[in-house]
PDB file of N, CA and C in Angstrom:
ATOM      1  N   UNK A   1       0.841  -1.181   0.000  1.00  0.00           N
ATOM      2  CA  UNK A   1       0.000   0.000   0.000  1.00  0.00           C
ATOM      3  C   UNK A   1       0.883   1.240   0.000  1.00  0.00           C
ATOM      4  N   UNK A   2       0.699   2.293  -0.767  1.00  0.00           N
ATOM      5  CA  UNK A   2       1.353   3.319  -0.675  1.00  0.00           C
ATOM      6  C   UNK A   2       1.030   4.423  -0.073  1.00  0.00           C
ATOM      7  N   UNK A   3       1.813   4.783   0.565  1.00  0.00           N
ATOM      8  CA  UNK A   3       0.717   6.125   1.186  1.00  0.00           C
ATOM      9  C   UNK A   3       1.231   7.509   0.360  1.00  0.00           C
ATOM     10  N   UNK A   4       0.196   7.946   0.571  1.00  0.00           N
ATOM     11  CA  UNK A   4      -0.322   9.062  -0.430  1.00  0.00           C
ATOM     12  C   UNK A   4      -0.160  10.542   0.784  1.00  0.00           C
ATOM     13  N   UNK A   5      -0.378  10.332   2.048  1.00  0.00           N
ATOM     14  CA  UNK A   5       0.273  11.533   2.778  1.00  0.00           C
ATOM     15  C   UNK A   5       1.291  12.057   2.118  1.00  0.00           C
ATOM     16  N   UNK A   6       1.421  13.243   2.214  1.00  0.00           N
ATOM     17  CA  UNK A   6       3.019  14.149   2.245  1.00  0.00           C
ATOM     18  C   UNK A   6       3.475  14.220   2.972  1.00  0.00           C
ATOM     19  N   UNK A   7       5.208  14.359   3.232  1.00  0.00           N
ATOM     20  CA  UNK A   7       6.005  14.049   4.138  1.00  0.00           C
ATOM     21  C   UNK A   7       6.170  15.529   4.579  1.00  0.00           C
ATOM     22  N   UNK A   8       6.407  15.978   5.650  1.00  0.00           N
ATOM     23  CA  UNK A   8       7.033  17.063   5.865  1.00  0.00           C
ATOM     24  C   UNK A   8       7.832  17.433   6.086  1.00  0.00           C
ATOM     25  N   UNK A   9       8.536  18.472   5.158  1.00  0.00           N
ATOM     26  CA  UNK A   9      10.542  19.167   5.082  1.00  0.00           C
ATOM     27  C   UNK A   9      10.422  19.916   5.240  1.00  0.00           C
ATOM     28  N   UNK A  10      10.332  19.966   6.609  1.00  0.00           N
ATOM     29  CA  UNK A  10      11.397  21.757   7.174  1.00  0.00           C
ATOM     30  C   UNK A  10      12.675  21.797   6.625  1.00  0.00           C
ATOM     31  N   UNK A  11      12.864  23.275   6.803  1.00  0.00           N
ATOM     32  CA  UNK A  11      14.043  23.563   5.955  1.00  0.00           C
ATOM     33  C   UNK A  11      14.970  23.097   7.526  1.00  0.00           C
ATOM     34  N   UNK A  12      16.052  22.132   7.201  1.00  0.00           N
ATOM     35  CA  UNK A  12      17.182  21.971   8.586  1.00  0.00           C
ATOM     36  C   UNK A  12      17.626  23.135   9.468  1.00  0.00           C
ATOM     37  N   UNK A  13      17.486  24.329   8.792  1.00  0.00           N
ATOM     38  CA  UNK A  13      18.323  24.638   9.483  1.00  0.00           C
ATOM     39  C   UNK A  13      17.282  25.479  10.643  1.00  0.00           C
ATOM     40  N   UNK A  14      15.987  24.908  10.672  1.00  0.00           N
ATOM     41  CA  UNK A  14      14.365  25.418  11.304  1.00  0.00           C
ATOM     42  C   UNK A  14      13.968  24.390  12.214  1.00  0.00           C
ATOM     43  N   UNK A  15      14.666  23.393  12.022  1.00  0.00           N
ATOM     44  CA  UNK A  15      13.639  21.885  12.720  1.00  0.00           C
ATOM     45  C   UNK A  15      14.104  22.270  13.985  1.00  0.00           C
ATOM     46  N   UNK A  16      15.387  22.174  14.669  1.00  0.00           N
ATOM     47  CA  UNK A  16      15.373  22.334  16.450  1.00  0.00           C
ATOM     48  C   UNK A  16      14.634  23.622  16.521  1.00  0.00           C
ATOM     49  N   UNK A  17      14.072  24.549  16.427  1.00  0.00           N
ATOM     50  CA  UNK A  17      13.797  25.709  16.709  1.00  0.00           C
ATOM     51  C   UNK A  17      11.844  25.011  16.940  1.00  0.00           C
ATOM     52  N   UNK A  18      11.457  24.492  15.917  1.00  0.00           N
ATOM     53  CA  UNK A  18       9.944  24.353  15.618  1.00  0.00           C
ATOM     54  C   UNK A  18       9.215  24.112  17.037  1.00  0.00           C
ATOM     55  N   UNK A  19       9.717  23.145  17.617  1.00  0.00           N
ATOM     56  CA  UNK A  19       9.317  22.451  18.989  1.00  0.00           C
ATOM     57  C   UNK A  19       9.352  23.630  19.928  1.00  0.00           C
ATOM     58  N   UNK A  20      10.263  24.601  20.278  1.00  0.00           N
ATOM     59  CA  UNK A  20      10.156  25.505  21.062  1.00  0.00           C
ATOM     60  C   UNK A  20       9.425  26.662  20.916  1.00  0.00           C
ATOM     61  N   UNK A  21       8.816  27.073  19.298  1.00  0.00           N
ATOM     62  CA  UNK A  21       8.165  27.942  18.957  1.00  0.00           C
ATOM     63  C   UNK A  21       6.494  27.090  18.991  1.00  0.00           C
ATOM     64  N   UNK A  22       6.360  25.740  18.959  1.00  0.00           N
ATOM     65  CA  UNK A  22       5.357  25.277  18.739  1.00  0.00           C
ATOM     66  C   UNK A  22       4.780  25.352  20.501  1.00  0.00           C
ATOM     67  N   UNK A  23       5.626  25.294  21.700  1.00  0.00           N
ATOM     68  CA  UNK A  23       5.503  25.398  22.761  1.00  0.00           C
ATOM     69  C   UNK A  23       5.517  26.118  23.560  1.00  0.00           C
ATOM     70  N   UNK A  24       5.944  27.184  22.594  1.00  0.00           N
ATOM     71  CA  UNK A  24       5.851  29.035  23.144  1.00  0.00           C
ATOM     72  C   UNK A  24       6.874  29.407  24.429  1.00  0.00           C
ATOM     73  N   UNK A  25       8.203  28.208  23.703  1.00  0.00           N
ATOM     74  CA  UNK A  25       9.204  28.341  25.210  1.00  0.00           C
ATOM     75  C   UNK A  25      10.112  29.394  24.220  1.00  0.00           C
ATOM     76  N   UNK A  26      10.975  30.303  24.945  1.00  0.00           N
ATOM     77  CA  UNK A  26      12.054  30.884  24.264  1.00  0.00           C
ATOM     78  C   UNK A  26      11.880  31.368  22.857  1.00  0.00           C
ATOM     79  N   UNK A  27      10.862  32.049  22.671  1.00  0.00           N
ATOM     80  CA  UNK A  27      10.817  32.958  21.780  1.00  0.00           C
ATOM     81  C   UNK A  27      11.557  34.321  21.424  1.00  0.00           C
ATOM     82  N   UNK A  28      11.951  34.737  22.438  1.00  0.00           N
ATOM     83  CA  UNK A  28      12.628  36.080  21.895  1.00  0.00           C
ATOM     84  C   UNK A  28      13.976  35.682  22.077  1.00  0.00           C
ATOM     85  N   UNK A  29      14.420  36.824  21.263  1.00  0.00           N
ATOM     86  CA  UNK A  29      15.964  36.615  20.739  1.00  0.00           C
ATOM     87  C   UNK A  29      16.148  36.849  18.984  1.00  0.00           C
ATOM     88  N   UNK A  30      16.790  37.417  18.610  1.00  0.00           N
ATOM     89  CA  UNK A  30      17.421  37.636  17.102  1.00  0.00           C
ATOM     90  C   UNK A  30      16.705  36.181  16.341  1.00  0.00           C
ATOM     91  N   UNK A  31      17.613  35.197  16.699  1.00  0.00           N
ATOM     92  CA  UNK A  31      17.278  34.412  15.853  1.00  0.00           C
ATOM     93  C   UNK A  31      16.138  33.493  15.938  1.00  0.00           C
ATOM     94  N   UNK A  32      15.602  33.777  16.888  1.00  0.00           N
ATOM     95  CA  UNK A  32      13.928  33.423  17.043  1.00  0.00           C
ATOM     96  C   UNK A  32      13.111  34.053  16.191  1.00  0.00           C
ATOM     97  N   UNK A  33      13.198  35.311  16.467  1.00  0.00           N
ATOM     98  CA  UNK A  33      12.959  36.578  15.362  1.00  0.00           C
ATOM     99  C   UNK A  33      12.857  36.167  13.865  1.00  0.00           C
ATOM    100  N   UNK A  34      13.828  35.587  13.317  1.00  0.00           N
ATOM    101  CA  UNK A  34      14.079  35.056  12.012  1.00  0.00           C
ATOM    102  C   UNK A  34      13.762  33.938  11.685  1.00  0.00           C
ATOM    103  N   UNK A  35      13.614  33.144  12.374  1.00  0.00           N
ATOM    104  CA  UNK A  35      12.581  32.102  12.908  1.00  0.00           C
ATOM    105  C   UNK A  35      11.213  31.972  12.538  1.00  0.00           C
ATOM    106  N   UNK A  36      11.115  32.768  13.284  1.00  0.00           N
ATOM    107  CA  UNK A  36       9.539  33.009  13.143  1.00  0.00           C
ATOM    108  C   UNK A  36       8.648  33.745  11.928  1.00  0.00           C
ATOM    109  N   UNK A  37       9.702  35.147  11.173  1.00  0.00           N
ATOM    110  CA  UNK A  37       9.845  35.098   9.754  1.00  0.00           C
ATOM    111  C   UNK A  37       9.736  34.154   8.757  1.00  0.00           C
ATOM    112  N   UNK A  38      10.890  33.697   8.835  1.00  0.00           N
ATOM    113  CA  UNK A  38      11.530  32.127   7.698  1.00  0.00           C
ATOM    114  C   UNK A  38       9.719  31.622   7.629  1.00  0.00           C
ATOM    115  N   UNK A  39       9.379  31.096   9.013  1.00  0.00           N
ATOM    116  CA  UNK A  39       7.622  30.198   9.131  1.00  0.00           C
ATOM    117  C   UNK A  39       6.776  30.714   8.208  1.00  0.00           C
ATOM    118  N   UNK A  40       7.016  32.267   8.759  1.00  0.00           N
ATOM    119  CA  UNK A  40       5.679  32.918   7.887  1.00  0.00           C
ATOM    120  C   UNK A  40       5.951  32.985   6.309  1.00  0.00           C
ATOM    121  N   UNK A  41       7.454  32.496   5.954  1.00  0.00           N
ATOM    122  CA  UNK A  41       7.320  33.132   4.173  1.00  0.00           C
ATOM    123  C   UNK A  41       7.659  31.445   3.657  1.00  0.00           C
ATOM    124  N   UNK A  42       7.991  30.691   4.766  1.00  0.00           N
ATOM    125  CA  UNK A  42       8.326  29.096   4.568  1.00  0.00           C
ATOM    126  C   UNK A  42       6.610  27.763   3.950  1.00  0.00           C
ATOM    127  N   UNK A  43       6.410  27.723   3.146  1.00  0.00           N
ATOM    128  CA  UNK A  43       5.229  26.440   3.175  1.00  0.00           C
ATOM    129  C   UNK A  43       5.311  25.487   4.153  1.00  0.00           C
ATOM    130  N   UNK A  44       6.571  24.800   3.653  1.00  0.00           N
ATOM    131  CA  UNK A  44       7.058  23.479   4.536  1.00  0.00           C
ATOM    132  C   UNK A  44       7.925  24.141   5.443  1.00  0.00           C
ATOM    133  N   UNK A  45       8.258  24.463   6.510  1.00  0.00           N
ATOM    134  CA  UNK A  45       8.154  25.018   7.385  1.00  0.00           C
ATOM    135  C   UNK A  45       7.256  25.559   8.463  1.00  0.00           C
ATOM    136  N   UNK A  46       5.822  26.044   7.827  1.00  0.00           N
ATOM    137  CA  UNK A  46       4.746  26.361   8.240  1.00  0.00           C
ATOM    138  C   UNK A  46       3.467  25.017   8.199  1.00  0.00           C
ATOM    139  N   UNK A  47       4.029  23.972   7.368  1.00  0.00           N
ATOM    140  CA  UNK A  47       2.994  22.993   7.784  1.00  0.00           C
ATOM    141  C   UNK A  47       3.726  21.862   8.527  1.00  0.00           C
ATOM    142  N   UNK A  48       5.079  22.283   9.039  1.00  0.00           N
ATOM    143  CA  UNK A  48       5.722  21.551  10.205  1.00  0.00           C
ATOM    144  C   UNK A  48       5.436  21.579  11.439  1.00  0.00           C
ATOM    145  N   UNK A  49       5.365  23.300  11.323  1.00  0.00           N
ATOM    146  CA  UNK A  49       4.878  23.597  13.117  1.00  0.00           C
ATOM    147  C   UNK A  49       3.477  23.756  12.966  1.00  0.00           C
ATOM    148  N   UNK A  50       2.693  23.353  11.782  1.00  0.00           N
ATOM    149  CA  UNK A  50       1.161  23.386  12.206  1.00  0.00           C
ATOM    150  C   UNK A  50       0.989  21.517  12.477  1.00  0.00           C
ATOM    151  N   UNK A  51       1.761  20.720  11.423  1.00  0.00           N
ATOM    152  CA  UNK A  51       1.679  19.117  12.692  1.00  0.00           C
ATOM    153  C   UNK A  51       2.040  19.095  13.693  1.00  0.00           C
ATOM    154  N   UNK A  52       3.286  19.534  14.003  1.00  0.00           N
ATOM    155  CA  UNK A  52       3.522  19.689  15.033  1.00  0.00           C
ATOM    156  C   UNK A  52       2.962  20.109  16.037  1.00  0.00           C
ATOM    157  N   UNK A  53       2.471  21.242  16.590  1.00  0.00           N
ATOM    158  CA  UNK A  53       1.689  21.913  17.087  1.00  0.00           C
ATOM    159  C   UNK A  53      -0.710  21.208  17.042  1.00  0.00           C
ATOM    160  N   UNK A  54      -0.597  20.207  15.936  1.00  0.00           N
ATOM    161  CA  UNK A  54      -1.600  19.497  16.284  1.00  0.00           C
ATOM    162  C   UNK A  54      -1.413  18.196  17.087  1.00  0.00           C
ATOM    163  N   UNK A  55       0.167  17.524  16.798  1.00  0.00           N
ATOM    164  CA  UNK A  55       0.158  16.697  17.338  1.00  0.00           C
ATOM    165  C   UNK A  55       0.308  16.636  19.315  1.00  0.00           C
ATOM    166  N   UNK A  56       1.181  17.759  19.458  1.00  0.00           N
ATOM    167  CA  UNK A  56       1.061  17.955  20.656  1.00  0.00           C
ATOM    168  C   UNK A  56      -0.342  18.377  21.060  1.00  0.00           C
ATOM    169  N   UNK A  57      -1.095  18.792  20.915  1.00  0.00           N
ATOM    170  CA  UNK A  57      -2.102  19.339  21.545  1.00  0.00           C
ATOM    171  C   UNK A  57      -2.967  17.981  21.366  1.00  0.00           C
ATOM    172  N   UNK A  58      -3.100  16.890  20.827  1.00  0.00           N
ATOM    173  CA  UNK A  58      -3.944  15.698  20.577  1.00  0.00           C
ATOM    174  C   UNK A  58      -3.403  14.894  21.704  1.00  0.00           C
ATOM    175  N   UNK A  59      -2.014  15.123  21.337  1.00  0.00           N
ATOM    176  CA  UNK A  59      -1.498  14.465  22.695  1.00  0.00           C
ATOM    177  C   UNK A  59      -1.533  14.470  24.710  1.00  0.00           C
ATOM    178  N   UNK A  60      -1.579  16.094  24.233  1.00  0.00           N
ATOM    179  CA  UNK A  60      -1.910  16.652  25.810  1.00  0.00           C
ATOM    180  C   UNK A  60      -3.738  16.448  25.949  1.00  0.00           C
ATOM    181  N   UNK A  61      -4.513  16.102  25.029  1.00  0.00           N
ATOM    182  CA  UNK A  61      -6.330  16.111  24.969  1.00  0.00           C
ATOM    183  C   UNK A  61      -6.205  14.429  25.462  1.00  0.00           C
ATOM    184  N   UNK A  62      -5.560  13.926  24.972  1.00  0.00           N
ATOM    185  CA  UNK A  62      -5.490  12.315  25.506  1.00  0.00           C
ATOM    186  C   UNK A  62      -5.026  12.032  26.706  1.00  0.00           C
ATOM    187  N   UNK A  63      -4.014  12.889  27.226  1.00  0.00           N
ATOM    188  CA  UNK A  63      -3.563  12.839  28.414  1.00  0.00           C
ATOM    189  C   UNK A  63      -4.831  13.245  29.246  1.00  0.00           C
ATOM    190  N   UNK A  64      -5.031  14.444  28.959  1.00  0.00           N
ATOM    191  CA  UNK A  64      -5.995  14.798  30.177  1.00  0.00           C
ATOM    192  C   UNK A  64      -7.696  13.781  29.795  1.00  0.00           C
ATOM    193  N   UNK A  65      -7.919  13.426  29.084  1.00  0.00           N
ATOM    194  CA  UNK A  65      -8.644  12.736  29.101  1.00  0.00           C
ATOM    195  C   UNK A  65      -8.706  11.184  30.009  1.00  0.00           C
ATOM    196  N   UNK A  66      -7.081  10.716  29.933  1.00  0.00           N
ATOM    197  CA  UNK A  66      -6.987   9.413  30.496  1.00  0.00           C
ATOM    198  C   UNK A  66      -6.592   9.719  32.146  1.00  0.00           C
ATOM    199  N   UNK A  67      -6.460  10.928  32.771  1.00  0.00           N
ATOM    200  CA  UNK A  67      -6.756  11.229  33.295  1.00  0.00           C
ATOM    201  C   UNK A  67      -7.522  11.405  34.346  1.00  0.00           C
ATOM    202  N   UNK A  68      -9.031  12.390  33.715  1.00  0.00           N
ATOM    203  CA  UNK A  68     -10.068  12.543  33.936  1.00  0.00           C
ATOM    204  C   UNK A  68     -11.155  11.566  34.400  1.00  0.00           C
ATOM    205  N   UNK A  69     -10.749  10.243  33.661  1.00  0.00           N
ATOM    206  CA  UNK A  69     -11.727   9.354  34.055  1.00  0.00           C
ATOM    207  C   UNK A  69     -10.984   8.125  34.555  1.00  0.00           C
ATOM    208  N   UNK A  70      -9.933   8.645  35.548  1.00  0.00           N
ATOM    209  CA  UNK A  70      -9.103   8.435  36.496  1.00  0.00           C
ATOM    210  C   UNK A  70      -8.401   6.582  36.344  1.00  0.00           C
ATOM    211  N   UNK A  71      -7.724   6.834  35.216  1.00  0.00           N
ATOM    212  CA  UNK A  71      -6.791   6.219  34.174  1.00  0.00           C
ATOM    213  C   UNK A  71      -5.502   6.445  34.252  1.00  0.00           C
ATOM    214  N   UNK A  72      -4.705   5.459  34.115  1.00  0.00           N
ATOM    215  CA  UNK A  72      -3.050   5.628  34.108  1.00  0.00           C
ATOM    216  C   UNK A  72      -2.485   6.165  32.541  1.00  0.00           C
ATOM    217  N   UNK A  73      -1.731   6.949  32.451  1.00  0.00           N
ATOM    218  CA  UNK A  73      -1.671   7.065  31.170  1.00  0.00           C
ATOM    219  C   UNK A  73      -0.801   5.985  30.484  1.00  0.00           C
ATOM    220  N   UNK A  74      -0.021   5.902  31.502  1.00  0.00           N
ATOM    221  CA  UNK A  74       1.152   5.024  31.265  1.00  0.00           C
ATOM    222  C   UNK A  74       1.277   3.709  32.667  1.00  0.00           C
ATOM    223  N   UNK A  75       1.462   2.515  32.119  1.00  0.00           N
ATOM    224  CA  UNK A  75       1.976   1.783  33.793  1.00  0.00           C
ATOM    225  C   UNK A  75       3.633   2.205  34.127  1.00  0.00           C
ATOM    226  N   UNK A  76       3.462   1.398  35.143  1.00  0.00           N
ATOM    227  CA  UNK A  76       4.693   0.891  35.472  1.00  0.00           C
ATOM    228  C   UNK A  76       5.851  -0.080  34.563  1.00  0.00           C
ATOM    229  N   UNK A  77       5.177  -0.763  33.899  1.00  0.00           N
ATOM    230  CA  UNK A  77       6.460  -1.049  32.885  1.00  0.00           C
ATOM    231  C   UNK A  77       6.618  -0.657  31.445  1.00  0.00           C
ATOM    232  N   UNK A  78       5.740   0.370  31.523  1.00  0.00           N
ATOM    233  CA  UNK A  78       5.996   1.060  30.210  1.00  0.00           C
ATOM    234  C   UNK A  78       7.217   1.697  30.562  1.00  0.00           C
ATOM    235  N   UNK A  79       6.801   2.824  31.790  1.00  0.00           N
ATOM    236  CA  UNK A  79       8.301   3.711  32.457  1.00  0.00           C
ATOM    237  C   UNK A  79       9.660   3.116  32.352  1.00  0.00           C
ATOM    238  N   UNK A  80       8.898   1.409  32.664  1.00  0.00           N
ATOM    239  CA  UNK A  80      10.981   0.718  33.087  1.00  0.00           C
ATOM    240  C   UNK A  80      10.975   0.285  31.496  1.00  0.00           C
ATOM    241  N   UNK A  81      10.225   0.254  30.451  1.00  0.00           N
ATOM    242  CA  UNK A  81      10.467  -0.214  29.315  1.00  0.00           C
ATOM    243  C   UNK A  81      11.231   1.211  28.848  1.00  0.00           C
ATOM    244  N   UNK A  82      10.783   2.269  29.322  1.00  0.00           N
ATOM    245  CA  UNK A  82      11.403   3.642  28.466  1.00  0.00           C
ATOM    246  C   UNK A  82      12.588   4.018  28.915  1.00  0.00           C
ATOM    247  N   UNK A  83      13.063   3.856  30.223  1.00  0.00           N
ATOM    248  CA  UNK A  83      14.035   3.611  31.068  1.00  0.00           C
ATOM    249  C   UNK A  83      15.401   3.266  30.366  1.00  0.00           C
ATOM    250  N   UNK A  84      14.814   1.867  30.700  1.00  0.00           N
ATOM    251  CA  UNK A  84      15.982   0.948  29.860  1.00  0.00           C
ATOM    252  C   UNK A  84      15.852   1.134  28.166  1.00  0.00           C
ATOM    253  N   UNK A  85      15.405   1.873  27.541  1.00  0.00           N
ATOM    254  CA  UNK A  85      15.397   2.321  26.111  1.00  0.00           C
ATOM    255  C   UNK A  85      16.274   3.659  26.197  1.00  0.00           C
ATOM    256  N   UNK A  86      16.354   4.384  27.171  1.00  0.00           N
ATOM    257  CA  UNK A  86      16.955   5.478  27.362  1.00  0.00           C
ATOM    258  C   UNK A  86      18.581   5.140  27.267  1.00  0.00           C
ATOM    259  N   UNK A  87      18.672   3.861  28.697  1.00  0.00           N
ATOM    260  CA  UNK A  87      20.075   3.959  29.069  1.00  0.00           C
ATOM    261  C   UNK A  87      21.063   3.103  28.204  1.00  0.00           C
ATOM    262  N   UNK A  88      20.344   2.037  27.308  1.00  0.00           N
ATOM    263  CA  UNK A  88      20.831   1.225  26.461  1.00  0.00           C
ATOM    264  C   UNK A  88      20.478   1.689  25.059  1.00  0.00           C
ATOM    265  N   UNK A  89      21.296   2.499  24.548  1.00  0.00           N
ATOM    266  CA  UNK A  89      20.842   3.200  23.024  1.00  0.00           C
ATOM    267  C   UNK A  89      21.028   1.852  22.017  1.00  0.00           C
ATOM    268  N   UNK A  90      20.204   2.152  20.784  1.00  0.00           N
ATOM    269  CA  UNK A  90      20.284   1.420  20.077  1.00  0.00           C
ATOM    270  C   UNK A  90      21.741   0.865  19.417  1.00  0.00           C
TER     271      UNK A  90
END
């Protein structure tokens, strides 16, 4: 099956920046500034931090949902599964 989605290419030298502008951490500064430019005149760039920015927010709606109706989001050996995925790199 092929998938027919489009992939999304930020321009490299934009991708570490997206996550912190998508999270509204550390925005000011020069090259935030240009940053945030580049987005507005960028396509792919601008439909990076708009997945981006949906995927987190789907993510934090699931959280508080599993939550709410007083649900683990995660167990206990998911944590020691992520753990030991952390300390033993591929």
């Amino acid at each position: 099956m092929i998938n027919a989605e489009p992939k999304l290419r930020p321009c490299p030298q934009i991708v570490s920046s997206l996550e912190k502008i998508s999270e509204g951490k550390d925005t000011n500064g020069i090259f935030m500034m240009y940053v945030k430019r580049h987005i507005e005149k960028c396509s792919h760039c601008a439909e990076a931090l708009d997945a981006l920015t949906c995927y987190q927010d789907a993510v934090k709606q699931a959280y508080k949902e599993t939550i709410e109706q007083g649900e683990k989001p995660f167990t206990d050996q998911d944590l020691s599964n992520l753990l030991d995925s952390i300390s033993k790199p591929a």
